[in-house]
N, C-alpha and C. Protein backbone atom coordinates (compact mmCIF):
# COMPACT_ATOMS: atom_id res chain seq x y z
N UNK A 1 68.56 151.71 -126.45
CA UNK A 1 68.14 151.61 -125.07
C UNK A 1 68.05 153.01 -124.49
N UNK A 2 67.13 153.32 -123.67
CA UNK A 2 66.60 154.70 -123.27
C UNK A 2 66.81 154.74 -121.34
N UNK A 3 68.10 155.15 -121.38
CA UNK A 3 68.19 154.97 -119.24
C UNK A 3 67.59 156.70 -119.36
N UNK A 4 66.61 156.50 -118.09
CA UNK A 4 65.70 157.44 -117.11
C UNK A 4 66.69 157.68 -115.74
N UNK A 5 66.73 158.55 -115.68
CA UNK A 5 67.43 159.19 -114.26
C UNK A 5 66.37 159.98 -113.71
N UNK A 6 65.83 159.50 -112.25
CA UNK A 6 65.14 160.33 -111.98
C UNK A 6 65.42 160.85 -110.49
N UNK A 7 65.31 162.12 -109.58
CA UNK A 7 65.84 162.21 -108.38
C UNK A 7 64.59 162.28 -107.88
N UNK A 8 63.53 161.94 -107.07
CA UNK A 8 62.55 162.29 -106.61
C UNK A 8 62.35 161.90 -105.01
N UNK A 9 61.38 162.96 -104.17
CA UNK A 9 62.00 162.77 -102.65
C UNK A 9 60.72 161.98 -101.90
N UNK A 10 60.55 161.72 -101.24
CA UNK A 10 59.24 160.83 -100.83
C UNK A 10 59.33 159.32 -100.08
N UNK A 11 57.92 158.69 -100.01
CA UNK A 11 58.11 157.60 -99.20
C UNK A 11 58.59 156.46 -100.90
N UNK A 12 59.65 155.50 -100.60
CA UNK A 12 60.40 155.26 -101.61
C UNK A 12 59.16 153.65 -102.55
N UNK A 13 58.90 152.80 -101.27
CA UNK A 13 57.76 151.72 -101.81
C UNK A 13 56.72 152.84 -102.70
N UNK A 14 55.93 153.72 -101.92
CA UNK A 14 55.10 154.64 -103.11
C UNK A 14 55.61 154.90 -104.31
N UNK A 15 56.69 155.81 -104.17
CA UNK A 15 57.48 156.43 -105.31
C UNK A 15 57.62 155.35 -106.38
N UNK A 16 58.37 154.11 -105.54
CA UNK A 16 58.73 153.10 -106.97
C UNK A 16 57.12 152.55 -107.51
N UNK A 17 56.18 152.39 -107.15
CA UNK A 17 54.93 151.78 -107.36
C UNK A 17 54.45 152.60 -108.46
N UNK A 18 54.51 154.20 -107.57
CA UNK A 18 53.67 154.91 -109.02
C UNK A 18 54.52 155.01 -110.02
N UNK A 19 55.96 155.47 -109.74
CA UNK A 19 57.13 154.81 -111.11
C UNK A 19 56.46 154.32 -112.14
N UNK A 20 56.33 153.01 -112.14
CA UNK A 20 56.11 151.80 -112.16
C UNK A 20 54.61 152.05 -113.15
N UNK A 21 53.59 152.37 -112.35
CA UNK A 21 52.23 152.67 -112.74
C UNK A 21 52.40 154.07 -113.93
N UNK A 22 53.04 155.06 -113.97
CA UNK A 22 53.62 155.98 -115.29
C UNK A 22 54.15 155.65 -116.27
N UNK A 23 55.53 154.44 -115.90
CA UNK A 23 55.91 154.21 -116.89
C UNK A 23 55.12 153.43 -117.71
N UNK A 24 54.79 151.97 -117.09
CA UNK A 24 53.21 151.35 -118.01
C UNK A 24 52.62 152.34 -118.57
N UNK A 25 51.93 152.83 -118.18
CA UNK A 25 51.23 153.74 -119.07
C UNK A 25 51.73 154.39 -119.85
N UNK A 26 53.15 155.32 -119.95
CA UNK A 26 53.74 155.81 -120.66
C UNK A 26 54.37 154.95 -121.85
N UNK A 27 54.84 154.22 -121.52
CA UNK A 27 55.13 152.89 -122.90
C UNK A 27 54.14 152.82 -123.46
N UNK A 28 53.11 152.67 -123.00
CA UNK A 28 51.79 152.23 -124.27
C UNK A 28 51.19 153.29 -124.72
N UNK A 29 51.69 154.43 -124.38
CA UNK A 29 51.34 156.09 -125.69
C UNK A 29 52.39 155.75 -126.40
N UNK A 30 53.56 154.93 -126.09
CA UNK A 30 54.69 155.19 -126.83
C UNK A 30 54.58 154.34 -128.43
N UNK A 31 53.83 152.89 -127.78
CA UNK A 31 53.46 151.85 -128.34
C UNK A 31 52.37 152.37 -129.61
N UNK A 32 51.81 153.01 -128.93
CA UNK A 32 50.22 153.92 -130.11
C UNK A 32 51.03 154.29 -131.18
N UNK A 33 51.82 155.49 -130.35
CA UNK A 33 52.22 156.57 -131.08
C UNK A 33 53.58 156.06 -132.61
N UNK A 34 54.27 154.78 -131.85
CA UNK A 34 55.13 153.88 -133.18
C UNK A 34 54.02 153.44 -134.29
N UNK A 35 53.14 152.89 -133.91
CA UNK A 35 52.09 152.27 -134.21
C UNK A 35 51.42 153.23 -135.53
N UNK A 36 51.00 154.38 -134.98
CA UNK A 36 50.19 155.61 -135.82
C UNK A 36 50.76 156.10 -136.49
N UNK A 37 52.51 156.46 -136.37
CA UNK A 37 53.02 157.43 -136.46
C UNK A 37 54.56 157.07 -137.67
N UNK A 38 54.83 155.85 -136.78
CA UNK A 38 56.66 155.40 -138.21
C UNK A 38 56.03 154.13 -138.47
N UNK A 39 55.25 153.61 -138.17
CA UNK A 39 54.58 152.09 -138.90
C UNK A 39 54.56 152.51 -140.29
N UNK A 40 53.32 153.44 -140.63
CA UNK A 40 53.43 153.83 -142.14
C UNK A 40 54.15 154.59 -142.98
N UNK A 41 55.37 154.67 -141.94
CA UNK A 41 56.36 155.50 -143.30
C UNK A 41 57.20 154.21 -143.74
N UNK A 42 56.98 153.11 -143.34
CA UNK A 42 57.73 151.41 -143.80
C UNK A 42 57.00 151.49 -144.53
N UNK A 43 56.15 151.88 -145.49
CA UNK A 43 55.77 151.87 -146.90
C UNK A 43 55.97 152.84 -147.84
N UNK A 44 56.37 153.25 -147.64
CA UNK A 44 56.47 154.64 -148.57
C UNK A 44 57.54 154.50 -149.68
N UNK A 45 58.24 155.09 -150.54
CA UNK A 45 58.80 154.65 -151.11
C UNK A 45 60.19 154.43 -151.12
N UNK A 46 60.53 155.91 -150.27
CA UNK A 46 62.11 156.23 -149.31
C UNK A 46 62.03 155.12 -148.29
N UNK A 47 61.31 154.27 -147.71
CA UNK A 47 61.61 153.43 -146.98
C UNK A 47 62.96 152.79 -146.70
N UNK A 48 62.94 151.79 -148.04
CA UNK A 48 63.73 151.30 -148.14
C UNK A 48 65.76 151.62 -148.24
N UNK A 49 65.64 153.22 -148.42
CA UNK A 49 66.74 153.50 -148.24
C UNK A 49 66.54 154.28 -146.50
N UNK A 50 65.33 154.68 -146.06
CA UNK A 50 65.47 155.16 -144.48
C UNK A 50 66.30 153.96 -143.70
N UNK A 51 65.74 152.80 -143.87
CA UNK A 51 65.20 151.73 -142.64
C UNK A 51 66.18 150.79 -142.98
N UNK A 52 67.17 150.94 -144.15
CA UNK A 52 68.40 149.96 -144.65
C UNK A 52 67.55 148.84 -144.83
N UNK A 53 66.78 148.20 -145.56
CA UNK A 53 66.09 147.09 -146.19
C UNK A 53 67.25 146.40 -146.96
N UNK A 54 66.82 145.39 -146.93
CA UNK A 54 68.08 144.27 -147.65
C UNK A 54 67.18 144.40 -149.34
N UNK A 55 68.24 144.89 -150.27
CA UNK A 55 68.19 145.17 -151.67
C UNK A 55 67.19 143.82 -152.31
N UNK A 56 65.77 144.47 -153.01
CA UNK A 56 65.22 143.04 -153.44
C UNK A 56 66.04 142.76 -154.55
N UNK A 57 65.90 141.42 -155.03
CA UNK A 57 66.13 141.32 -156.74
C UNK A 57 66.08 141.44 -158.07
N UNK A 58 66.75 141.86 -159.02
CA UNK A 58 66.18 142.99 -159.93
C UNK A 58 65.36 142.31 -160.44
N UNK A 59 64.81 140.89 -160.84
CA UNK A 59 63.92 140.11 -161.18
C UNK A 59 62.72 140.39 -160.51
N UNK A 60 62.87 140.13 -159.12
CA UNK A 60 61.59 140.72 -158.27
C UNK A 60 60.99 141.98 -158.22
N UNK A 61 62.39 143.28 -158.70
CA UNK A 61 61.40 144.36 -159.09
C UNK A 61 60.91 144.30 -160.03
N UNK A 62 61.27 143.53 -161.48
CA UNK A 62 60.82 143.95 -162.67
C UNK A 62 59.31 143.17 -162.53
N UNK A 63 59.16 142.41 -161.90
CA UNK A 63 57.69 141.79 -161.93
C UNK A 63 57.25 142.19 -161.59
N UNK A 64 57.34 143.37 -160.39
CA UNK A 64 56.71 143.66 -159.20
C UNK A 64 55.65 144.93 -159.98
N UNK A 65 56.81 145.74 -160.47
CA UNK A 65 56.36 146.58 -161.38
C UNK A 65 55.66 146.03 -162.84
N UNK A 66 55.72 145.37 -163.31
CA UNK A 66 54.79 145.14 -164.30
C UNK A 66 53.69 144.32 -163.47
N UNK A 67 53.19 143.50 -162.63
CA UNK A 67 51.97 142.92 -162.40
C UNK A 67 51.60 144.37 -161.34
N UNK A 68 52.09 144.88 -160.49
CA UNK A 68 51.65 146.02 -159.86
C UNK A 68 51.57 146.99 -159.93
N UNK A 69 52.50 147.16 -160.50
CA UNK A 69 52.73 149.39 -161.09
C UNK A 69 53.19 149.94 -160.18
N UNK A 70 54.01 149.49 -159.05
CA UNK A 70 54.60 150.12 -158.25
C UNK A 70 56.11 149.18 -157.93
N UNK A 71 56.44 150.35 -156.90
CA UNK A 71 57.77 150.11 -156.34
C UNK A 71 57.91 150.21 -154.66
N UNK A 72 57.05 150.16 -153.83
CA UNK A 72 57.26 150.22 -152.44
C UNK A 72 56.94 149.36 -151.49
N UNK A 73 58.20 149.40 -150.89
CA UNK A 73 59.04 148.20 -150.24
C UNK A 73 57.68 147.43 -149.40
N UNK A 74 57.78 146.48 -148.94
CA UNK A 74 56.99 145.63 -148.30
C UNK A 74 55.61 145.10 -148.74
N UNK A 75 55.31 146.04 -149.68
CA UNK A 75 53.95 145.76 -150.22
C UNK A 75 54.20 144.94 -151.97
N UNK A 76 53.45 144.34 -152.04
CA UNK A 76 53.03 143.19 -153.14
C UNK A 76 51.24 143.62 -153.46
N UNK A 77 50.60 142.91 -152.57
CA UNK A 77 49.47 143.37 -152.70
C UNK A 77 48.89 143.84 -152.00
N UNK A 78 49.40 144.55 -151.36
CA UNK A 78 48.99 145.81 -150.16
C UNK A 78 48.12 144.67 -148.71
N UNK A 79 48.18 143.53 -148.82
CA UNK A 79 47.66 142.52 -147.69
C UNK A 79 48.42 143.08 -146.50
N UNK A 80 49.95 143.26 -146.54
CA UNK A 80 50.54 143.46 -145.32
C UNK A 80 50.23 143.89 -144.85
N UNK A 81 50.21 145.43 -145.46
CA UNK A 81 50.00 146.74 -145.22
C UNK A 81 48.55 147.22 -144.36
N UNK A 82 47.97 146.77 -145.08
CA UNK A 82 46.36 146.53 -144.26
C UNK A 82 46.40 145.81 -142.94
N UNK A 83 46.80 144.74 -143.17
CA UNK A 83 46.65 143.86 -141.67
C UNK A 83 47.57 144.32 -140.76
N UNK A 84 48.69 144.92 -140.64
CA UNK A 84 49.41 145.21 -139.68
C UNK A 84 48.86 146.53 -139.29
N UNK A 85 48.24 147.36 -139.93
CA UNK A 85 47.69 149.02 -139.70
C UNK A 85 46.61 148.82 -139.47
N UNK A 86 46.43 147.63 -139.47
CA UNK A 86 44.69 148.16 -138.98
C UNK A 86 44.10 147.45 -137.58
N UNK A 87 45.02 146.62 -136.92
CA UNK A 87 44.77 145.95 -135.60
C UNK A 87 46.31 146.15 -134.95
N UNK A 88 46.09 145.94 -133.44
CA UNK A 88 47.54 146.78 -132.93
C UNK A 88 47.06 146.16 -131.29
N UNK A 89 47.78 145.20 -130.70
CA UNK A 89 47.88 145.33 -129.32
C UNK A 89 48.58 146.21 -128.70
N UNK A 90 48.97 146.65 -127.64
CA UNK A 90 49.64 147.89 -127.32
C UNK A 90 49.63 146.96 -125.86
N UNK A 91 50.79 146.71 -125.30
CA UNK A 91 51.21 146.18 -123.99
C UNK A 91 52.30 146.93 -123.16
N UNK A 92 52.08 147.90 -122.13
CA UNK A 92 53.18 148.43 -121.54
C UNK A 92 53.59 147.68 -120.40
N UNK A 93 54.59 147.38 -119.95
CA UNK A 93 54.99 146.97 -118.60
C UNK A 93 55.95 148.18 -117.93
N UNK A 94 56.91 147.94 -117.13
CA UNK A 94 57.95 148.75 -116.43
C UNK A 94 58.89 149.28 -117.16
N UNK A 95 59.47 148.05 -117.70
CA UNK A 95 60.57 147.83 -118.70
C UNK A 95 60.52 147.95 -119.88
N UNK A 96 59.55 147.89 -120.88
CA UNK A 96 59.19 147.64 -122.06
C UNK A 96 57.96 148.04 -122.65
N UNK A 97 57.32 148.07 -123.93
CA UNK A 97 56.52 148.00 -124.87
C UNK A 97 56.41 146.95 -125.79
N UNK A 98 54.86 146.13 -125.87
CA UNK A 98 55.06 145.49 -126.58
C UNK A 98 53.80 145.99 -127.72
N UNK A 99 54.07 145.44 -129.28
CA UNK A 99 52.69 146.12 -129.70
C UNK A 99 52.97 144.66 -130.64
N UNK A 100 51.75 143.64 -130.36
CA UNK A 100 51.38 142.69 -130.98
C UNK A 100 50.76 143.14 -132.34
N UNK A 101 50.72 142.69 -133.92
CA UNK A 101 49.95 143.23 -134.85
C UNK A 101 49.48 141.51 -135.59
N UNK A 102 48.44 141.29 -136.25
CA UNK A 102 48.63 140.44 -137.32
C UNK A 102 49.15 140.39 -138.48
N UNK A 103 49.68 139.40 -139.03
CA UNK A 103 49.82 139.70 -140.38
C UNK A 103 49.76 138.42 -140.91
N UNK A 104 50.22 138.43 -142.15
CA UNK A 104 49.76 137.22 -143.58
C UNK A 104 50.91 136.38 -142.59
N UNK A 105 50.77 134.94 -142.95
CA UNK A 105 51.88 134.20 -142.37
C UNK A 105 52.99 133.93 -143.02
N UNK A 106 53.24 134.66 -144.18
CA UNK A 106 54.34 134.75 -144.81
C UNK A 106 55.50 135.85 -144.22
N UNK A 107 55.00 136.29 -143.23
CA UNK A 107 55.50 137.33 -142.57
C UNK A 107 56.61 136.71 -141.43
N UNK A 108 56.19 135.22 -141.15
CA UNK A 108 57.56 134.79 -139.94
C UNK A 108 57.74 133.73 -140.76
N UNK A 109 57.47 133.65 -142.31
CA UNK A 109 58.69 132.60 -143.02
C UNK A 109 59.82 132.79 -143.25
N UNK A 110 60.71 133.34 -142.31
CA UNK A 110 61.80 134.00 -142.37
C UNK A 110 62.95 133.02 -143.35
N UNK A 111 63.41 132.60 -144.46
CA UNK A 111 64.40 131.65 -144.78
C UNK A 111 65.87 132.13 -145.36
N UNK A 112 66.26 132.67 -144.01
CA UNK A 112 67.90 133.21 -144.44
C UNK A 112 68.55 132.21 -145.14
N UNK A 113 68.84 131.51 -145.04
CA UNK A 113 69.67 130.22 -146.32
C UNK A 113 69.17 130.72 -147.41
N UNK A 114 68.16 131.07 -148.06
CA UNK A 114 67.54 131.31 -149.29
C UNK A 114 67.84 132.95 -149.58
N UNK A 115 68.66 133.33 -148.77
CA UNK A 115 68.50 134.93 -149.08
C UNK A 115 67.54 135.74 -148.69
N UNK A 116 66.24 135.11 -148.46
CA UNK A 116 65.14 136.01 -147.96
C UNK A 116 64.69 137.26 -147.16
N UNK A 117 64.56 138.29 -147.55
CA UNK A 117 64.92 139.71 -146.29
C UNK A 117 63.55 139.29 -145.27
N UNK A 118 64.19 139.90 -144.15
CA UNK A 118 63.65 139.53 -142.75
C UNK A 118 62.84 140.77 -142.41
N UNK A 119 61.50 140.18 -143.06
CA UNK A 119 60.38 141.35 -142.79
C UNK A 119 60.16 141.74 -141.69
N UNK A 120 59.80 141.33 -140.81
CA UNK A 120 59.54 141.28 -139.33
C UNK A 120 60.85 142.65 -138.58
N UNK A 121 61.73 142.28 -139.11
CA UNK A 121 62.95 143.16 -138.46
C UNK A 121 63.33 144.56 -139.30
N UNK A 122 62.31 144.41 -140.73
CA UNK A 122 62.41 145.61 -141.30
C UNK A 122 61.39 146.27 -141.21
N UNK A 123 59.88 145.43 -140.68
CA UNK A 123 59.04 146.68 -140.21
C UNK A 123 59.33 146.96 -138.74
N UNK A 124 60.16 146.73 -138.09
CA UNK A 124 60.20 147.45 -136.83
C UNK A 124 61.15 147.95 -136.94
N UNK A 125 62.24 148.18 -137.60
CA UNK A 125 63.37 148.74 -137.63
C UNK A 125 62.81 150.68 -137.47
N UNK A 126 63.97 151.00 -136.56
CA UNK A 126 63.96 152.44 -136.53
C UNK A 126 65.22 153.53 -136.82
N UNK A 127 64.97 154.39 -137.02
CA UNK A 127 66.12 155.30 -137.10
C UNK A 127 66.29 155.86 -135.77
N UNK A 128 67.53 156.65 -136.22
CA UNK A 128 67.87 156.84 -134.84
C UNK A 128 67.34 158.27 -134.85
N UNK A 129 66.71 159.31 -135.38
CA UNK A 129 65.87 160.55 -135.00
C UNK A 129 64.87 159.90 -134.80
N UNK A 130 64.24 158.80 -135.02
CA UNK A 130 62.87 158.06 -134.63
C UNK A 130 62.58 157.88 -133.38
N UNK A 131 63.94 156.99 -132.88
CA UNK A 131 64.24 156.03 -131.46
C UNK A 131 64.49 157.91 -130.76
N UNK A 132 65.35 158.78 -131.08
CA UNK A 132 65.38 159.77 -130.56
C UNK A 132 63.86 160.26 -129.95
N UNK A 133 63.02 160.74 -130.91
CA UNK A 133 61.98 161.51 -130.68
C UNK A 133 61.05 160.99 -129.63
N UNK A 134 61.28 159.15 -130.09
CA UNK A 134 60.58 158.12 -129.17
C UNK A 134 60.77 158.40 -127.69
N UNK A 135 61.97 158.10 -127.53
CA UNK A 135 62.77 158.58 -126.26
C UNK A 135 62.44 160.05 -125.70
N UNK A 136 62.28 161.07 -126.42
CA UNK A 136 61.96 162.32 -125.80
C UNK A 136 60.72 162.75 -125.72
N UNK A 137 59.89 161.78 -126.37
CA UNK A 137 58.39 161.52 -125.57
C UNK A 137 57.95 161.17 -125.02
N UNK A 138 59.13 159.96 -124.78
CA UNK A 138 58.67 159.23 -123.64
C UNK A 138 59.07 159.81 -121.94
N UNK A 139 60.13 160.46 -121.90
CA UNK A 139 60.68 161.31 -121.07
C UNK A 139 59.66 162.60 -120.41
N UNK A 140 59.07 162.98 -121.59
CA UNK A 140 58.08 164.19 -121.43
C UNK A 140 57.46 163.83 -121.15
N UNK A 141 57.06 162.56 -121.18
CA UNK A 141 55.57 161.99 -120.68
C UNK A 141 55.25 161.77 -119.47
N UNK A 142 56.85 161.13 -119.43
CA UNK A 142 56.85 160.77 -117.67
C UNK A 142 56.94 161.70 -117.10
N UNK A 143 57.83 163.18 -117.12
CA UNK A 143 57.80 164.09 -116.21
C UNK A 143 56.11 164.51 -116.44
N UNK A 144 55.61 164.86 -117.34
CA UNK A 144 54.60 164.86 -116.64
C UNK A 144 53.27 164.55 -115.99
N UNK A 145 53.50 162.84 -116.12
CA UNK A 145 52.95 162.54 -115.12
C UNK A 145 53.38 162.48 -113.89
N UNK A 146 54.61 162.61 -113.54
CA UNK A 146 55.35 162.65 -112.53
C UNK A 146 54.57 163.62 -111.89
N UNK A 147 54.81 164.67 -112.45
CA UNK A 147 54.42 166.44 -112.00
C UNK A 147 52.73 166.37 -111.30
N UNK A 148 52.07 165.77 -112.80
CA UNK A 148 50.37 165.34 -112.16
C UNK A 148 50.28 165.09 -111.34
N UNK A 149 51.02 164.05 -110.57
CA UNK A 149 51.14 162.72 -109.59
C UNK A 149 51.20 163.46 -108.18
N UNK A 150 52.37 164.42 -108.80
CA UNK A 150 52.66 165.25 -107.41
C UNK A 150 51.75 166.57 -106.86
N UNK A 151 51.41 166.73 -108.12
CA UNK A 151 50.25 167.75 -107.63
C UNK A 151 48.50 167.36 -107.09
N UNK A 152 48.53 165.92 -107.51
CA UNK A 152 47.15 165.51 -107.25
C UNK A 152 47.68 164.96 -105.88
N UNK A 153 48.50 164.52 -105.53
CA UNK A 153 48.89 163.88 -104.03
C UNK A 153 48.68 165.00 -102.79
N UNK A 154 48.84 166.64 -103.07
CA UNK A 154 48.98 167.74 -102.80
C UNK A 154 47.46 167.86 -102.47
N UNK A 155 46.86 168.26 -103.53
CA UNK A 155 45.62 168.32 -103.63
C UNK A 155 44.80 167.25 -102.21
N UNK A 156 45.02 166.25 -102.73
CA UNK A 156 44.08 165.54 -102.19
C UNK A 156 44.60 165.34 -100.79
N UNK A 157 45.33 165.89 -100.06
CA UNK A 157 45.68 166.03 -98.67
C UNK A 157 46.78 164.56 -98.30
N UNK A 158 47.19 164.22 -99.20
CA UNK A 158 48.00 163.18 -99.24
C UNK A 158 49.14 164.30 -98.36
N UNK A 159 50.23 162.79 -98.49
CA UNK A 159 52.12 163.26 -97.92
C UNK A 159 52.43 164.14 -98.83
N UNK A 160 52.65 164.69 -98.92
CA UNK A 160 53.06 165.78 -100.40
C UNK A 160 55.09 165.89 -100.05
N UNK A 161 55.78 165.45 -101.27
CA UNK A 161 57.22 164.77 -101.27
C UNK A 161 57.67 166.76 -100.08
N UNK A 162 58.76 166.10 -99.43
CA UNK A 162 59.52 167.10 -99.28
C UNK A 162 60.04 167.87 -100.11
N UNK A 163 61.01 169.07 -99.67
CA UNK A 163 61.30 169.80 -100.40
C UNK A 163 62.35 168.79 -101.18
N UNK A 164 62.39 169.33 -102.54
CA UNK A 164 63.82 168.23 -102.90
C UNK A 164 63.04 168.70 -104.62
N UNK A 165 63.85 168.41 -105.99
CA UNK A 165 63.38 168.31 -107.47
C UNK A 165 62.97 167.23 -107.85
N UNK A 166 62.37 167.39 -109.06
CA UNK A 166 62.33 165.79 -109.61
C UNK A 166 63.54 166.38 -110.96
N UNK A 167 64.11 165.63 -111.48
CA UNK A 167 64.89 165.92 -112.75
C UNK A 167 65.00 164.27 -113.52
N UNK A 168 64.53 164.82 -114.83
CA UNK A 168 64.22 163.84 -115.52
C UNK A 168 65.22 164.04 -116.55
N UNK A 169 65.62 163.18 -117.61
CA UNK A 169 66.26 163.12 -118.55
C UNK A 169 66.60 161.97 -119.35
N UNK A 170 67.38 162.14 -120.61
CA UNK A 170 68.16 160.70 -120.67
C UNK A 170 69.38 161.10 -120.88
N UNK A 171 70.04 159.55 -120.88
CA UNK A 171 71.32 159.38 -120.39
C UNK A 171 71.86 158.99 -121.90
């Protein structure tokens, strides 16, 4: 979880509105940028020891590798891999990011009784320099749109905030 502290001086209904209107927008660079950026390192071959994947079965590797010739995690016949990288909703709200993807429907046959690893929770899984970097882009983002915000309000003969900082960070 990523808390925003922000001090900023102004009329407060505005302030929270454009808030509001940055952060949306800022979640869904954030949303792209997961999307473009740690989506495809869940294939690679270190994956599976980055992202703590639940250990397949040595039966399942030995097939995997003789009908495929490989060893990296999530992929079988590279179907996943394709359909989740290559379509991407990207939904920001206030609070959140959402990034809708398709995939094969073997993807929410989740059957824990059977042992089955829980794909869904291992391609979104993140590290924590990931969730870090996430977080400190997302921070940068907002200050500066914050900063934009305040200088185009200036510009355009708007209220321009009193004297006072903005200070951004996380907590």
């Amino acid at each position: 979880m990523l808390s925003i502290r922000a001090t900023i001086t102004g009329g407060p209904r505005a302030i929270a509105a454009q808030l509001k209107r940055d952060t949306r927008a800022e979640l869904s660079v954030i949303g792209r940028q997961w999307h473009r950026g740690i989506l495809p390192r869940h294939f690679d071959t270190a994956a599976g020891a980055r992202y703590g994947y639940k250990p397949r079965k040595r039966r399942y590797q030995i097939r995997k590798a003789k009908s495929k010739g490989h060893q990296k995690p999530l992929v079988w016949s590279g179907r996943l891999q394709k359909d989740i990288r290559s379509f991407a909703s990207v939904t920001g709200t206030a609070k959140a990011v959402s990034v809708r993807m398709k995939g094969p429907r073997y993807l929410y046959a989740y059957r824990k009784k059977q042992g089955a690893p829980n794909l869904r929770a291992e391609i979104t899984a993140l590290t924590s320099a990931e969730h870090g970097a996430l977080a400190k882009s997302l921070a940068w983002g907002l200050a500066g749109r914050m900063k934009a915000n305040k200088t185009r309000e200036a510009l355009a003969g708007g209220i321009a905030p009193r004297s006072g900082r903005m200070m951004l960070g996380t907590m």
